[in-house]
Structures are given as structure tokens and as C-alpha cells.
C-alpha atoms as a PDB file:
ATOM      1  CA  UNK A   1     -55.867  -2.555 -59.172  1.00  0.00           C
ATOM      2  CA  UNK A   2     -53.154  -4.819 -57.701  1.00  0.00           C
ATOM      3  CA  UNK A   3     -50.590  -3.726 -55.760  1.00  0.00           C
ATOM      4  CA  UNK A   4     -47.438  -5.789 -54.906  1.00  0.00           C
ATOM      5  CA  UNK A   5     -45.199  -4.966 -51.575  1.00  0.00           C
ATOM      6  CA  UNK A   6     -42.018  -6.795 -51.412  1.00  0.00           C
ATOM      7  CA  UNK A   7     -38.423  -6.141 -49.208  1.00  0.00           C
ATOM      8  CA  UNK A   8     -39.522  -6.912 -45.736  1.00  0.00           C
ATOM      9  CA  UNK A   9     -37.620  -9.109 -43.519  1.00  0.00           C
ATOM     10  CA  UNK A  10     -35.362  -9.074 -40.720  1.00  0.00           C
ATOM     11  CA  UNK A  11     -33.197  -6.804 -39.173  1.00  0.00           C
ATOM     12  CA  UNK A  12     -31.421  -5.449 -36.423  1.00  0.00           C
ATOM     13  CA  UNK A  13     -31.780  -2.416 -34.285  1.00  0.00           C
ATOM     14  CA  UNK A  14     -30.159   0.301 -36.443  1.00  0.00           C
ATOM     15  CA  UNK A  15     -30.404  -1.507 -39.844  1.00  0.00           C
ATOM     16  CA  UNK A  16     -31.854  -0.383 -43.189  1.00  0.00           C
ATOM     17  CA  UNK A  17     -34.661  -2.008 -44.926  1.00  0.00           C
ATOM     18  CA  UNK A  18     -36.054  -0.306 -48.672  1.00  0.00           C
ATOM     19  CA  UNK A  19     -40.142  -2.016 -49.045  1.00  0.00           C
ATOM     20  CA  UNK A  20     -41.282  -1.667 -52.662  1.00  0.00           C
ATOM     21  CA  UNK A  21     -44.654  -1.147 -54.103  1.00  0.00           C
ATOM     22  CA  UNK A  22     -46.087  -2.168 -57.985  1.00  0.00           C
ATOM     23  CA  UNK A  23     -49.040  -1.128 -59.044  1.00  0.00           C
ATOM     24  CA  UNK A  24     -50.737  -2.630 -61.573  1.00  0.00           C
ATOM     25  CA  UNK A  25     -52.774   0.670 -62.028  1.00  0.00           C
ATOM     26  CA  UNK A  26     -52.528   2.438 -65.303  1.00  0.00           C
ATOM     27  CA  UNK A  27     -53.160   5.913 -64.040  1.00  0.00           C
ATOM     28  CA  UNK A  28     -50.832   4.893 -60.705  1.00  0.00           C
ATOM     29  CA  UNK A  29     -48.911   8.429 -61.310  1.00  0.00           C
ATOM     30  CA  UNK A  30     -52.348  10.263 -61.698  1.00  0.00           C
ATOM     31  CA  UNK A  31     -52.874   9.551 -57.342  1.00  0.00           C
ATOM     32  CA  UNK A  32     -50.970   9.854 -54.188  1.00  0.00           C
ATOM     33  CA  UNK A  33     -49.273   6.975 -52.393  1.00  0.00           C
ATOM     34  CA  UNK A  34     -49.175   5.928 -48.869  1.00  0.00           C
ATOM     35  CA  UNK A  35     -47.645   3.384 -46.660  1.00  0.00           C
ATOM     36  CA  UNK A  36     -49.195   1.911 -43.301  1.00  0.00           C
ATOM     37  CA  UNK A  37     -48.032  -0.161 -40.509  1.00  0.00           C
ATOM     38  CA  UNK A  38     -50.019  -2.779 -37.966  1.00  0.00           C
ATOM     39  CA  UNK A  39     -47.942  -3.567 -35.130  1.00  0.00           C
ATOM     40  CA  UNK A  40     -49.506  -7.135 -33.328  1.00  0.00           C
ATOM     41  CA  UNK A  41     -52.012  -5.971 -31.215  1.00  0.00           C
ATOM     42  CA  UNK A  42     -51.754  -2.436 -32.349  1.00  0.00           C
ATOM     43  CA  UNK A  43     -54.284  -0.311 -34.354  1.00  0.00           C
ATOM     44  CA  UNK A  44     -53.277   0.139 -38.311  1.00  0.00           C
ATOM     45  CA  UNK A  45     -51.045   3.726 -38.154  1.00  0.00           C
ATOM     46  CA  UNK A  46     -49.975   6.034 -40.873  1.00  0.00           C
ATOM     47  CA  UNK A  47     -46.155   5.899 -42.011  1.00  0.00           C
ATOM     48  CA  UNK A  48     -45.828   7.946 -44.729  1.00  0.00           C
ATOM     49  CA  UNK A  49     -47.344   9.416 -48.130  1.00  0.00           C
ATOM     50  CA  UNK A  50     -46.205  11.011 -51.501  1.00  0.00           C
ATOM     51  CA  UNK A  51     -48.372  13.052 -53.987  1.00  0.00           C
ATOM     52  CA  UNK A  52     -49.110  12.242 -57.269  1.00  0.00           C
ATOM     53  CA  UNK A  53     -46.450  13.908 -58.597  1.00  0.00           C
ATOM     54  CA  UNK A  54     -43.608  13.334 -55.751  1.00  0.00           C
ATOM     55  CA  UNK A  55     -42.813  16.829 -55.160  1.00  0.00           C
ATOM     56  CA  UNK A  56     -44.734  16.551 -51.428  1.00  0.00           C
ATOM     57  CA  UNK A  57     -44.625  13.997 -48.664  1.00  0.00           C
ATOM     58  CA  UNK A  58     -46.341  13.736 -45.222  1.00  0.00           C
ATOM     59  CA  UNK A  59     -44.376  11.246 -42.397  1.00  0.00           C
ATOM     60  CA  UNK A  60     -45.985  10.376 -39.196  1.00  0.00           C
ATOM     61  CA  UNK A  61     -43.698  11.831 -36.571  1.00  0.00           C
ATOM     62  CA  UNK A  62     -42.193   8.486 -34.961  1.00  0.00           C
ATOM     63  CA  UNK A  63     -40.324   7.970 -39.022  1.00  0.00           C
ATOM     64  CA  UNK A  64     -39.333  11.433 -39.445  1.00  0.00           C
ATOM     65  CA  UNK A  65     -35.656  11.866 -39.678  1.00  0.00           C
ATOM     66  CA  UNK A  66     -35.591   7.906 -40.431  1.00  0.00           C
ATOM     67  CA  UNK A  67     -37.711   7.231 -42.994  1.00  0.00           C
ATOM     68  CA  UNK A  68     -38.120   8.646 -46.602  1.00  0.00           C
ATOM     69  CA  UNK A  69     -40.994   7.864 -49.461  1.00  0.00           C
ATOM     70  CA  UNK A  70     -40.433   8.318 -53.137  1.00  0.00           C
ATOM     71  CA  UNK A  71     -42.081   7.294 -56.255  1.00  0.00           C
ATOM     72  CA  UNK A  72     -40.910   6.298 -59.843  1.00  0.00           C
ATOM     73  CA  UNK A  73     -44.096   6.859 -62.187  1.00  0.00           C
ATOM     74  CA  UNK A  74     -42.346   5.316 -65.088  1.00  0.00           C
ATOM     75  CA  UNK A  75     -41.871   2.043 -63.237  1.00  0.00           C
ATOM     76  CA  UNK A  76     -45.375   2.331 -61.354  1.00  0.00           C
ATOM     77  CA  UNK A  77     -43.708   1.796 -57.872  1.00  0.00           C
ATOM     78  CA  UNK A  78     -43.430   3.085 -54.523  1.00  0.00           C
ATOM     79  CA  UNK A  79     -40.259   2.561 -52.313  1.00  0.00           C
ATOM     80  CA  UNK A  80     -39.805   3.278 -48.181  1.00  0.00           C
ATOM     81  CA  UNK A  81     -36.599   3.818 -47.114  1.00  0.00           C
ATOM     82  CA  UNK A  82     -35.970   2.742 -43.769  1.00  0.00           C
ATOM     83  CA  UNK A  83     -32.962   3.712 -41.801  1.00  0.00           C
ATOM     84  CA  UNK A  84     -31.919   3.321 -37.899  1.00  0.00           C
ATOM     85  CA  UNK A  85     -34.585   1.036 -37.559  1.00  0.00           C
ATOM     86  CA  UNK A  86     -35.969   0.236 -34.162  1.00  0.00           C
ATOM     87  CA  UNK A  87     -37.693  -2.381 -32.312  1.00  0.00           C
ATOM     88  CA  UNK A  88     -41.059  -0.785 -32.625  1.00  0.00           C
ATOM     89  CA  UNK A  89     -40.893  -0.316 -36.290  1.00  0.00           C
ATOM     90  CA  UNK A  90     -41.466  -4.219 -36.254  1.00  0.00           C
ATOM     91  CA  UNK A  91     -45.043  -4.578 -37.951  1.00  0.00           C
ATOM     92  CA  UNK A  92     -46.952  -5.667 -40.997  1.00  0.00           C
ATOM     93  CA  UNK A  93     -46.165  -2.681 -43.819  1.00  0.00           C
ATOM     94  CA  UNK A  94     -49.363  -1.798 -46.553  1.00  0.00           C
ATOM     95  CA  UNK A  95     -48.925   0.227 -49.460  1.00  0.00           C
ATOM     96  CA  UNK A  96     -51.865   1.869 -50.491  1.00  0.00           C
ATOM     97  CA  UNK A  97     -52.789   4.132 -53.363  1.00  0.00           C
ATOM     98  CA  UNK A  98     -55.457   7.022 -52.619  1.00  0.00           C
ATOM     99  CA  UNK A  99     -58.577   8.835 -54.318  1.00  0.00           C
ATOM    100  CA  UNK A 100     -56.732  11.916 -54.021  1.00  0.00           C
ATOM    101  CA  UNK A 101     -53.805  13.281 -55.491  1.00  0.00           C
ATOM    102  CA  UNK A 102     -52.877  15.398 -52.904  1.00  0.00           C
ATOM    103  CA  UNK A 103     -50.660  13.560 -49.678  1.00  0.00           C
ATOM    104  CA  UNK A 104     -53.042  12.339 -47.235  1.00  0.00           C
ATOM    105  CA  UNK A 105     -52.431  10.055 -44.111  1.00  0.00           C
ATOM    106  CA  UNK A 106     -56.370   9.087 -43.342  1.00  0.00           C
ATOM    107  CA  UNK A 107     -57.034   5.582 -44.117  1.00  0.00           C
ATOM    108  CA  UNK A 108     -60.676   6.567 -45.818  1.00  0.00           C
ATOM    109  CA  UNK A 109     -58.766   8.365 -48.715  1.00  0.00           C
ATOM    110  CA  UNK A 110     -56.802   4.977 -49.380  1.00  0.00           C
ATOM    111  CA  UNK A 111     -58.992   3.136 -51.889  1.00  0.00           C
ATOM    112  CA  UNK A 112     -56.898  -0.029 -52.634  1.00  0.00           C
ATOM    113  CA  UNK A 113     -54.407  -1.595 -50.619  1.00  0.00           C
ATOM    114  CA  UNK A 114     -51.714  -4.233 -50.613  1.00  0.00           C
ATOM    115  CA  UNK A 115     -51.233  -7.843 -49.369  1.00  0.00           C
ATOM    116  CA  UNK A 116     -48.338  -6.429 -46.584  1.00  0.00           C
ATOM    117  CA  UNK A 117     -44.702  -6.888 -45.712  1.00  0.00           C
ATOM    118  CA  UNK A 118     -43.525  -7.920 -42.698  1.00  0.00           C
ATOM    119  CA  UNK A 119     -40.860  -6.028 -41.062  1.00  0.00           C
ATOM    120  CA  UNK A 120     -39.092  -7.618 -38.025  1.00  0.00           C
ATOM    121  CA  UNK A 121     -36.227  -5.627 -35.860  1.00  0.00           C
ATOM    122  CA  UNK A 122     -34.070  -7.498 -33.343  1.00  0.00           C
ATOM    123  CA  UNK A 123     -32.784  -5.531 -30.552  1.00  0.00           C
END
């Protein structure tokens, strides 16, 4: 399973960013979806999820409000819409896809994970 995250770069405080994750998996709408963030010097942190099927979500409370996960099964991808971005939302962003099919924001249910995107917010 490959997955491919793309649409990080830089912005300023209060832009938008949208990341994007492929999947090269065939059954990639069968399991839930997550994204992660490692600030420098900072442990790896949940950001958000989706279930298999899109109709639940999970968001780590610093991206609530802000942030919003969806899913297109057709095209195997899943986006992160980032809005009022702030200077601590600067990190490395994974996409992962899980085990389960449920939402889930523990690492250990994450069985393969993308490259990363770096996302970069000037104050």
C-alpha cells in the first residue's frame, strides 16, 4: 500500500491550506483514514480521522472548528481542510490508513503511513 500526501507549503497566520492523500490500496474505502502531525521537536499528535464510510470523524481538539476531513472512495483519496491556520499548526502532516474501519486517533491502529507534507505558517 502506497500512500501519496501532497498540498503542503507555506502560509500565513489565518490562511487555508487543503493536504491530499492517494492510496494505492484497492480496498482504501473498506478502512478508516487518519491524518497526523510532528511538530520539530514535538511528539507525533493526532489531527484528525474519517471512517470507512465518511459518515463519522474524530478531530483532536486544537483543529476543531478549523479543520475538516473528508474522503472520496471513488478517487481513493483523503483531503484536510485547513482554515485560520496558526503558527503552531506548522509541522510535518502523515496520512495514514487504519486496520479498523471505525474512526480511531491511536497511532497502533494506523497500519501504513505516508511519506509527509510539510506545512509552514508565518506569523
Amino acid at each position: 500500500v502506497q500512500l501519496q500526501a501532497s498540498g503542503g507549503g507555506l502560509v500565513q497566520a489565518g490562511g487555508s491550506l487543503r493536504l491530499s492523500c492517494a492510496a494505492s490500496r484497492r480496498t482504501f474505502g473498506r478502512y478508516a483514514m487518519g491524518w497526523f502531525r510532528r511538530a520539530p521537536g514535538k511528539e507525533r499528535e493526532f489531527v484528525a480521522a474519517i471512517s470507512w464510510s465518511g459518515d463519522a470523524t474524530a478531530y483532536a481538539d486544537s483543529v476543531k472548528g478549523r479543520f475538516t476531513i473528508s474522503r472520496d472512495n471513488a478517487k481513493n483519496t483523503v483531503y484536510l481542510q485547513m482554515n485560520s491556520l496558526k503558527p503552531e499548526d506548522a509541522a510535518v502532516y502523515y496520512c495514514a490508513t487504519s486496520s479498523r474501519t471505525a474512526v480511531t486517533g491511536r497511532p497502533y491502529e494506523y497500519d501504513y503511513w505516508g511519506q509527509g507534507t510539510l506545512v509552514t505558517v508565518s506569523s
